[in-house]
N, C-alpha and C. Protein backbone atom coordinates (compact mmCIF):
# COMPACT_ATOMS: atom_id res chain seq x y z
N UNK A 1 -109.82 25.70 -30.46
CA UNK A 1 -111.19 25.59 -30.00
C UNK A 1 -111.32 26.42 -28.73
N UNK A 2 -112.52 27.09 -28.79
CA UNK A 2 -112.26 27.96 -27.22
C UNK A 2 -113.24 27.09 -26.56
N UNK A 3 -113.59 27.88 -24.93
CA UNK A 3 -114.15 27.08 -24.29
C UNK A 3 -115.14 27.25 -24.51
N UNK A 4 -115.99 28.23 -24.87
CA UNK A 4 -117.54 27.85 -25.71
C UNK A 4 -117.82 27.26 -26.78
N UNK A 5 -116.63 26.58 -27.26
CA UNK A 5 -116.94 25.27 -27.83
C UNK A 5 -116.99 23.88 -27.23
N UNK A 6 -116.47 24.11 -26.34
CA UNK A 6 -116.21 22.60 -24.96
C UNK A 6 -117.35 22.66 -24.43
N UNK A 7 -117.80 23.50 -23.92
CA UNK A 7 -119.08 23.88 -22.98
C UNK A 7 -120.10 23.04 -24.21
N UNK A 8 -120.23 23.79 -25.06
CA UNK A 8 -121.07 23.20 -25.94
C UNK A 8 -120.96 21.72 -26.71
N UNK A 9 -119.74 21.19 -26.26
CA UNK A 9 -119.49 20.28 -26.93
C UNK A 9 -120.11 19.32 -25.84
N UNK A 10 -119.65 19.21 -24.52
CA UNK A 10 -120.08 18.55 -23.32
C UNK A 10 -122.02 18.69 -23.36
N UNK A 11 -122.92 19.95 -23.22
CA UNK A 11 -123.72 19.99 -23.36
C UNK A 11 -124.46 19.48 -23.89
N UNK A 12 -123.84 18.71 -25.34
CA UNK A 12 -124.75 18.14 -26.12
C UNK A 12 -124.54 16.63 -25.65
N UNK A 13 -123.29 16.53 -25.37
CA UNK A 13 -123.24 14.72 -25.01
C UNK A 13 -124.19 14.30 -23.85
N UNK A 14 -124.08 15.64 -23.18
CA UNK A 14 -125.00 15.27 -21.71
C UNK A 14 -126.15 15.22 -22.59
N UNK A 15 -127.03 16.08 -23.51
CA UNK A 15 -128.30 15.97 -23.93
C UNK A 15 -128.46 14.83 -24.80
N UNK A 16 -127.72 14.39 -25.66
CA UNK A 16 -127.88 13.04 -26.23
C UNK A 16 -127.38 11.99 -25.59
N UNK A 17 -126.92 12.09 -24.09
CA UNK A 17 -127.40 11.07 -23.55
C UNK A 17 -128.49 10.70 -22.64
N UNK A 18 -129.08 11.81 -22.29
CA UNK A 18 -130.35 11.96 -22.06
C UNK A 18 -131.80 11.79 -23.05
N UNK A 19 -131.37 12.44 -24.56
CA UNK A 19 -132.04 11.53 -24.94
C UNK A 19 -132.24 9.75 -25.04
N UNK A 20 -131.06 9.28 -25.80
CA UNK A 20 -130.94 8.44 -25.56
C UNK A 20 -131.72 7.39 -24.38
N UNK A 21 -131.47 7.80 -22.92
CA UNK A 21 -132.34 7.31 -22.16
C UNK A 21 -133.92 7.22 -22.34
N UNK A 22 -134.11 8.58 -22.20
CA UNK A 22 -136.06 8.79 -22.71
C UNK A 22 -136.33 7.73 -23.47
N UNK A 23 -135.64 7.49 -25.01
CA UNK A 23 -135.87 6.30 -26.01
C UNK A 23 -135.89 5.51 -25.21
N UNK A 24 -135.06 5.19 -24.86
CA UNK A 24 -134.96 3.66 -24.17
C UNK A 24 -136.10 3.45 -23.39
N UNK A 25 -136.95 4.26 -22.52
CA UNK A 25 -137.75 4.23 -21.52
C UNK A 25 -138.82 4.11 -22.25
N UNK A 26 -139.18 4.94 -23.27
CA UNK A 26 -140.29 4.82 -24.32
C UNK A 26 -140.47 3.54 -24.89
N UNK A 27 -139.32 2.91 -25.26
CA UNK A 27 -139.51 1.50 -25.93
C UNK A 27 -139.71 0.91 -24.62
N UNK A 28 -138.80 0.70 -23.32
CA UNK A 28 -139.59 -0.47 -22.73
C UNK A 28 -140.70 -0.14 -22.15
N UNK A 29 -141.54 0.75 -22.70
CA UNK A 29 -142.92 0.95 -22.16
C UNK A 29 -143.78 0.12 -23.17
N UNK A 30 -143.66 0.79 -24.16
CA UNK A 30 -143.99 0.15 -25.69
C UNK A 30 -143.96 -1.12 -25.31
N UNK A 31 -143.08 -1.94 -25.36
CA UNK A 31 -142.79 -3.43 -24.93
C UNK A 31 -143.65 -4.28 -23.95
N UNK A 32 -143.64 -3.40 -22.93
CA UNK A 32 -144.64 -3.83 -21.87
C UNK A 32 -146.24 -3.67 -21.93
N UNK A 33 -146.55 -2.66 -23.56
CA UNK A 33 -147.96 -2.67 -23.60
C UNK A 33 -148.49 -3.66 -23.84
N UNK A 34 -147.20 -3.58 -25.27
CA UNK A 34 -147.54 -4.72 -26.33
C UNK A 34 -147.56 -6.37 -25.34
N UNK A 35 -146.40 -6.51 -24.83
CA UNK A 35 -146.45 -7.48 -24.00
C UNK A 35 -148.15 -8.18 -23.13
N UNK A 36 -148.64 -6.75 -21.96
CA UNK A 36 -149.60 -7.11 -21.60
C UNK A 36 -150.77 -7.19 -22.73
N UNK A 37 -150.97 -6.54 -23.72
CA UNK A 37 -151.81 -7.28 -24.94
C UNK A 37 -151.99 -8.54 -25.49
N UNK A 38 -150.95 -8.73 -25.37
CA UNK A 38 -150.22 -10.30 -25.74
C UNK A 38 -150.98 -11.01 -25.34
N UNK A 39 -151.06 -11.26 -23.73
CA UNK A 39 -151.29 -11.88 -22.98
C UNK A 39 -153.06 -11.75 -22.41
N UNK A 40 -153.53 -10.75 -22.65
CA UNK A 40 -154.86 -10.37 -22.53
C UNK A 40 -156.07 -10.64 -23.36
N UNK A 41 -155.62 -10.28 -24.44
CA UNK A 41 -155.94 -10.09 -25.65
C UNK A 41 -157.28 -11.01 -25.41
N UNK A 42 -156.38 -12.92 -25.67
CA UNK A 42 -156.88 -13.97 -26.27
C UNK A 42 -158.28 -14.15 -24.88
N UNK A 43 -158.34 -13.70 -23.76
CA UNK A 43 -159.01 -13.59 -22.12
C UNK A 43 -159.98 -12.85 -22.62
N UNK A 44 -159.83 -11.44 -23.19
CA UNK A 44 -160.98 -10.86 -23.50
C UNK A 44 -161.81 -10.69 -25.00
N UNK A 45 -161.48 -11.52 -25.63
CA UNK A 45 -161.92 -11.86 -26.99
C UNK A 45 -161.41 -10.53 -27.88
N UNK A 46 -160.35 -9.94 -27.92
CA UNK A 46 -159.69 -8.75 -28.35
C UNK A 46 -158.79 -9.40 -29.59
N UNK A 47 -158.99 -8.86 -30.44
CA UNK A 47 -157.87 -9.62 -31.67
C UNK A 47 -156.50 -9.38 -31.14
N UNK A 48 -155.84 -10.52 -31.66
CA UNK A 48 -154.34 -11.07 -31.52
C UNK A 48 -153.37 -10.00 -31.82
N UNK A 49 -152.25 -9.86 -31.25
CA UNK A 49 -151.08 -9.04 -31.83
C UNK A 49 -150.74 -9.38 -33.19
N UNK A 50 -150.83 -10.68 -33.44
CA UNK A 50 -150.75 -11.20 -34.82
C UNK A 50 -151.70 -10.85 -36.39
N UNK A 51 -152.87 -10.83 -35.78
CA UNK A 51 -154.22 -10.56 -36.78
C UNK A 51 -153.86 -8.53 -36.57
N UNK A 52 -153.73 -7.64 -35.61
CA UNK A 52 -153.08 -6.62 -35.85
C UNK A 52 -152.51 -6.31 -36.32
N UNK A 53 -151.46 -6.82 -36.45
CA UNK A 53 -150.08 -6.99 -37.92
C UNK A 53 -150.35 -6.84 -38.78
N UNK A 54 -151.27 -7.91 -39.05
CA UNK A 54 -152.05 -8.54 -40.47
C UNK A 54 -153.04 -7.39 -41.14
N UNK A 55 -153.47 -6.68 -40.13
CA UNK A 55 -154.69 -5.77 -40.56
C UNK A 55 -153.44 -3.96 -41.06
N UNK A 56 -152.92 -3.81 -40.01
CA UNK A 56 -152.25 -2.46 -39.94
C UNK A 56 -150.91 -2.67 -40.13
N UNK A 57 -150.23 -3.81 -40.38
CA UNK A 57 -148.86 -3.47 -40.38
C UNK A 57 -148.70 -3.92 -42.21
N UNK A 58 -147.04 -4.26 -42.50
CA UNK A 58 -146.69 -4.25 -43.68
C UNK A 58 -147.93 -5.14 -44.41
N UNK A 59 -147.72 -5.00 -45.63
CA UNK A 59 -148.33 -6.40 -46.61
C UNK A 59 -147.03 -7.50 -46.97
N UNK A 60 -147.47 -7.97 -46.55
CA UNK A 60 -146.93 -10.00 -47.13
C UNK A 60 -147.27 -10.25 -47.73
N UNK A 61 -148.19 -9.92 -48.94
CA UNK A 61 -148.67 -10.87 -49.87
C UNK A 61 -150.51 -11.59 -48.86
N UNK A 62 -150.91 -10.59 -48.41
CA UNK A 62 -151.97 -11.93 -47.81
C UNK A 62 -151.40 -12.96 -46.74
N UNK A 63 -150.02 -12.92 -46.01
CA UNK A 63 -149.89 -13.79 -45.39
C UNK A 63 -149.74 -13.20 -44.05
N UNK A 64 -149.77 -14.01 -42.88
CA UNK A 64 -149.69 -13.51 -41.32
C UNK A 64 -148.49 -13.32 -40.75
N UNK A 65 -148.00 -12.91 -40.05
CA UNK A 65 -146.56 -13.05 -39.74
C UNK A 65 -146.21 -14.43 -39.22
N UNK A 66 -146.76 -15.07 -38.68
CA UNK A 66 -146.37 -16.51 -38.36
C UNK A 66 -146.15 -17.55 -39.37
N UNK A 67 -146.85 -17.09 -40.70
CA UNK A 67 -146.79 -17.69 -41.85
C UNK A 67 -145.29 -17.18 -42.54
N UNK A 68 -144.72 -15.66 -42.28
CA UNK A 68 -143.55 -15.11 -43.22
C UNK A 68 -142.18 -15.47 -42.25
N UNK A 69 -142.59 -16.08 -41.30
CA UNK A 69 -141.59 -16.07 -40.09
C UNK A 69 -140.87 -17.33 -39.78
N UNK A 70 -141.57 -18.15 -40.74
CA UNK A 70 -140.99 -19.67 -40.16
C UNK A 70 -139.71 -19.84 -41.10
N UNK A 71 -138.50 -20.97 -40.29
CA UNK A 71 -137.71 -21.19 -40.95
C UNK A 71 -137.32 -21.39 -42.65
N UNK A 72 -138.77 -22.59 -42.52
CA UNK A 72 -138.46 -23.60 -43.64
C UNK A 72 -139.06 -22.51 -45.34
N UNK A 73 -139.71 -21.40 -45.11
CA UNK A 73 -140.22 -20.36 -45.46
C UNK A 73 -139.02 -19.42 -45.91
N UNK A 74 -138.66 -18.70 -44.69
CA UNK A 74 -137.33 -17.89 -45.18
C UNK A 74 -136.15 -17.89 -46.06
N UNK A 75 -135.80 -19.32 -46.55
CA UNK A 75 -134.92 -19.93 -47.15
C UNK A 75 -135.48 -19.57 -48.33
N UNK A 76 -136.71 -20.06 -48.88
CA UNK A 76 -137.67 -20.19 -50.08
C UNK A 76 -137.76 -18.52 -50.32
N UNK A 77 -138.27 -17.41 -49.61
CA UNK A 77 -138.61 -16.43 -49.85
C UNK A 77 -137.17 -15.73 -50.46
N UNK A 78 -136.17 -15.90 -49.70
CA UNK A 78 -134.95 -15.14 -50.16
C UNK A 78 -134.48 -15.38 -51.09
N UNK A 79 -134.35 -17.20 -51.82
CA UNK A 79 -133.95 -17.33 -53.26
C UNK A 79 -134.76 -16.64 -54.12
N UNK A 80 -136.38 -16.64 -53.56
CA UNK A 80 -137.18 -15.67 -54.95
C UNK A 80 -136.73 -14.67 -54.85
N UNK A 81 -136.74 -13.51 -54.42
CA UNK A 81 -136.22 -12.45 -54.14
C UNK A 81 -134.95 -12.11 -54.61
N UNK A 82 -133.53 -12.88 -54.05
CA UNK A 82 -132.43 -12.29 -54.54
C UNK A 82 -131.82 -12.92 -55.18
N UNK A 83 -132.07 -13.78 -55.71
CA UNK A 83 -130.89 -14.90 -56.55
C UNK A 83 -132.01 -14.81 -58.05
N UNK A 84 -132.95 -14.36 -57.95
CA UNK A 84 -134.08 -14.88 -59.25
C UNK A 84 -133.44 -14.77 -60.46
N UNK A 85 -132.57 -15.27 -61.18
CA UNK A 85 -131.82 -14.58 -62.27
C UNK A 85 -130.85 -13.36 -62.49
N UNK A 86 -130.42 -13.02 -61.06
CA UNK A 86 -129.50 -11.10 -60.77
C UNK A 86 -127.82 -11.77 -61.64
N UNK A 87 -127.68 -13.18 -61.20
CA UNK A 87 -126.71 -13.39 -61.81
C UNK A 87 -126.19 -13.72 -62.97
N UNK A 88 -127.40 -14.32 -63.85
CA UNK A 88 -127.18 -14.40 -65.18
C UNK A 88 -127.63 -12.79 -66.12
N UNK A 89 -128.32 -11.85 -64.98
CA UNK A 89 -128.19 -10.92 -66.03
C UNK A 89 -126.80 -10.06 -66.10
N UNK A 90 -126.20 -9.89 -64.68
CA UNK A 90 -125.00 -9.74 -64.67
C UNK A 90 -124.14 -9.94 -65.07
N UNK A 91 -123.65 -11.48 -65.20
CA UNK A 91 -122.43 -12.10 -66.21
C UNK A 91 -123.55 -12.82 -66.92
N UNK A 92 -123.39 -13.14 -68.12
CA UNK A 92 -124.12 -13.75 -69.24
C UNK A 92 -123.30 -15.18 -68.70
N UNK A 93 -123.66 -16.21 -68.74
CA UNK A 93 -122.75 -17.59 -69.09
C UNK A 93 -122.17 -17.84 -69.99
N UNK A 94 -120.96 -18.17 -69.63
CA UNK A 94 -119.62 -18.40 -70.59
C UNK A 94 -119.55 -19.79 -70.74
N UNK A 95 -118.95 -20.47 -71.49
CA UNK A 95 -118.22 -21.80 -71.71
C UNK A 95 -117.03 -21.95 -70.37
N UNK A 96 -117.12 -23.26 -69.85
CA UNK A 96 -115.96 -23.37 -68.96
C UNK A 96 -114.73 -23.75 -70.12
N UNK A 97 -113.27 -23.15 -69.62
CA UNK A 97 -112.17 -23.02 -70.38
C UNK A 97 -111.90 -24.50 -70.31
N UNK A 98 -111.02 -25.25 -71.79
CA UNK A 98 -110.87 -26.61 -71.39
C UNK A 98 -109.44 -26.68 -70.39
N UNK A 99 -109.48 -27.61 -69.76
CA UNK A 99 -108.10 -27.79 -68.81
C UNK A 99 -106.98 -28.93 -69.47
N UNK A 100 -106.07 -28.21 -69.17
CA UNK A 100 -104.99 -28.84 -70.13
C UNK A 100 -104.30 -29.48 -68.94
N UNK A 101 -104.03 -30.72 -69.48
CA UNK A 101 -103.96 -31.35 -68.21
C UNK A 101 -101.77 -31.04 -67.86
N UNK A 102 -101.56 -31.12 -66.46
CA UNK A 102 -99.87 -30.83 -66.30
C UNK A 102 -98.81 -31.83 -66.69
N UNK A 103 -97.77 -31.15 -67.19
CA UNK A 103 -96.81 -31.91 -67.70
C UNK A 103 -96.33 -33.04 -66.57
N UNK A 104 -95.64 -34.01 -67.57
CA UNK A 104 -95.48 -35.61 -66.71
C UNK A 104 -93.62 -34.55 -66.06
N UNK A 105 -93.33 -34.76 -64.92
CA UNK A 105 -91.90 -34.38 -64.68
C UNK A 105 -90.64 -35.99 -65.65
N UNK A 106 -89.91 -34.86 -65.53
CA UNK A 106 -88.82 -35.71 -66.19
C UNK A 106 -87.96 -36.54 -65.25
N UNK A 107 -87.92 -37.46 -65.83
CA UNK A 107 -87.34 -38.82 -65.06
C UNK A 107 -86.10 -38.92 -64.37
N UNK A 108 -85.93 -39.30 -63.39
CA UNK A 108 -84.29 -39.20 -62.51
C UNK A 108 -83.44 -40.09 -63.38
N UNK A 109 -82.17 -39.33 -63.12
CA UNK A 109 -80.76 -39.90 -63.83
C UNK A 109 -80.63 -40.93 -62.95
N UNK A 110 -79.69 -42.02 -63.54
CA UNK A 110 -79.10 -43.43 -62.45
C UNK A 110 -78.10 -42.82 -61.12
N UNK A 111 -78.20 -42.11 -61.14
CA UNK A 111 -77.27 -41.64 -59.67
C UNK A 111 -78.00 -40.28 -58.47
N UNK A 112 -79.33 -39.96 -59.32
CA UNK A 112 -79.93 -39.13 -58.72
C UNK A 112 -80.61 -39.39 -57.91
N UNK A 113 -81.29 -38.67 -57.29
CA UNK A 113 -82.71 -39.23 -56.10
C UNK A 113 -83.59 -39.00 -56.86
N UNK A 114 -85.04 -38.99 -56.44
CA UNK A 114 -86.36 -38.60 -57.02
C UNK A 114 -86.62 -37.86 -56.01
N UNK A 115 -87.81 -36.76 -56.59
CA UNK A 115 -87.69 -35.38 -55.70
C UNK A 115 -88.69 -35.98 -54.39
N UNK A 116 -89.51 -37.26 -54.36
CA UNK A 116 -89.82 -37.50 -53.07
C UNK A 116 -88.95 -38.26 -52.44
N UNK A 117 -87.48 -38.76 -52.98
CA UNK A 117 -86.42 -39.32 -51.79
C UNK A 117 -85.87 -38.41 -50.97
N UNK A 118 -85.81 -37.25 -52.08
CA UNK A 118 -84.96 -35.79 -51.69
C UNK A 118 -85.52 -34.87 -50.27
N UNK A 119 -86.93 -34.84 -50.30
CA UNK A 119 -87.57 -34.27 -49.47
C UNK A 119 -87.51 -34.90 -48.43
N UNK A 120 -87.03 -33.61 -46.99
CA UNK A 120 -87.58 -34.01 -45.95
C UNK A 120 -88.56 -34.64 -45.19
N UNK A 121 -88.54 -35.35 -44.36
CA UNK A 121 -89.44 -35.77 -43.36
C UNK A 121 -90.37 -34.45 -43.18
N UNK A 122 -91.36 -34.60 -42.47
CA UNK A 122 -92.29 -33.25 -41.85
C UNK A 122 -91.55 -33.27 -40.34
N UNK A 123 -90.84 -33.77 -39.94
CA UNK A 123 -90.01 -33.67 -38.26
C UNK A 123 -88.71 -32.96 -38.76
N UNK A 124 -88.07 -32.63 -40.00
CA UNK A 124 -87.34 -31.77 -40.52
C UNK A 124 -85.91 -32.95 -40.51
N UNK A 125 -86.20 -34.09 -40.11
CA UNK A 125 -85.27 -35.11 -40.23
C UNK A 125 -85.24 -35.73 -42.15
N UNK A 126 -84.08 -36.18 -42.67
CA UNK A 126 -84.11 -36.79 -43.58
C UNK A 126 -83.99 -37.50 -43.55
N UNK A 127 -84.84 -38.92 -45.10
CA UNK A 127 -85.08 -39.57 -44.91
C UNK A 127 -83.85 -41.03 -44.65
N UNK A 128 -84.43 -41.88 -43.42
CA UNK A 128 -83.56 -43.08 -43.60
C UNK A 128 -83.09 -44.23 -44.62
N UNK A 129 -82.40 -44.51 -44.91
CA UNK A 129 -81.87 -45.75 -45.04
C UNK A 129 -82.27 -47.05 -45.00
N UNK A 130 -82.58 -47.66 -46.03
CA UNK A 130 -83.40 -49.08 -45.36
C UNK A 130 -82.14 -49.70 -44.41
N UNK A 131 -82.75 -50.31 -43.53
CA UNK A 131 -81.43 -50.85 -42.82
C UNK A 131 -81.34 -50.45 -41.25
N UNK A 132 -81.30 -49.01 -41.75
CA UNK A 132 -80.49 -48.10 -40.57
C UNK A 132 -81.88 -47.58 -39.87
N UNK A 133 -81.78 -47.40 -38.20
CA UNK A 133 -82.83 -47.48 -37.82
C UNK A 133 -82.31 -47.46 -36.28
């Protein structure tokens, strides 16, 4: 890489971080319009940030944003939307497989343990002795 590629490489970080800033300054201006609107608005009989939405921003279906925004709403809107049947067209429904239930273990000899005498304690001690203690 020569150095008129460094030069230029630095140049641009300095300029996109200068942009960067401008944005930033632009939105919290934006913010602060919208903000003092907010707050004005309802003082000088000026329609709502809300009824603005409603008029110029997306369509909802006819609804306001305070209406598409509430909790108990969002839950309801997203099952219509993404669950509406995506999964039965995807996998068709199958039969659940039957379960065969697990073999019984085979029984201890007269001189053996059973595999829960055999097993350790969880303290890595084995087990006692009635008696002994």
């Amino acid at each position: 890489m020569s150095w008129l590629g460094l030069v230029l490489l630095v140049l641009g970080a300095y300029l996109a971080y200068r942009l960067v800033g401008v944005l930033l300054k632009l939105l919290m201006f934006v913010l602060a319009l919208v903000g003092a609107y907010w707050f004005l608005a309802p003082h000088m009989d000026w329609p709502t940030v809300s009824e603005l939405v409603y008029v110029l921003g997306p369509d909802f279906g006819g609804r306001r944003i305070e209406e598409v925004v509430q909790p108990r709403a969002i839950a309801g809107e997203v099952t219509d939307r993404v669950v509406d049947g995506v999964i039965d067209r995807i996998l068709p429904p199958q039969p659940m497989p039957e379960v065969e239930p697990l073999p019984e273990p085979a029984p201890a000899q007269p001189g053996e343990l059973s595999p829960a005498e055999s097993d350790p304690s969880p303290g890595g001690e084995g087990l006692e002795a009635p008696g002994q203690g």
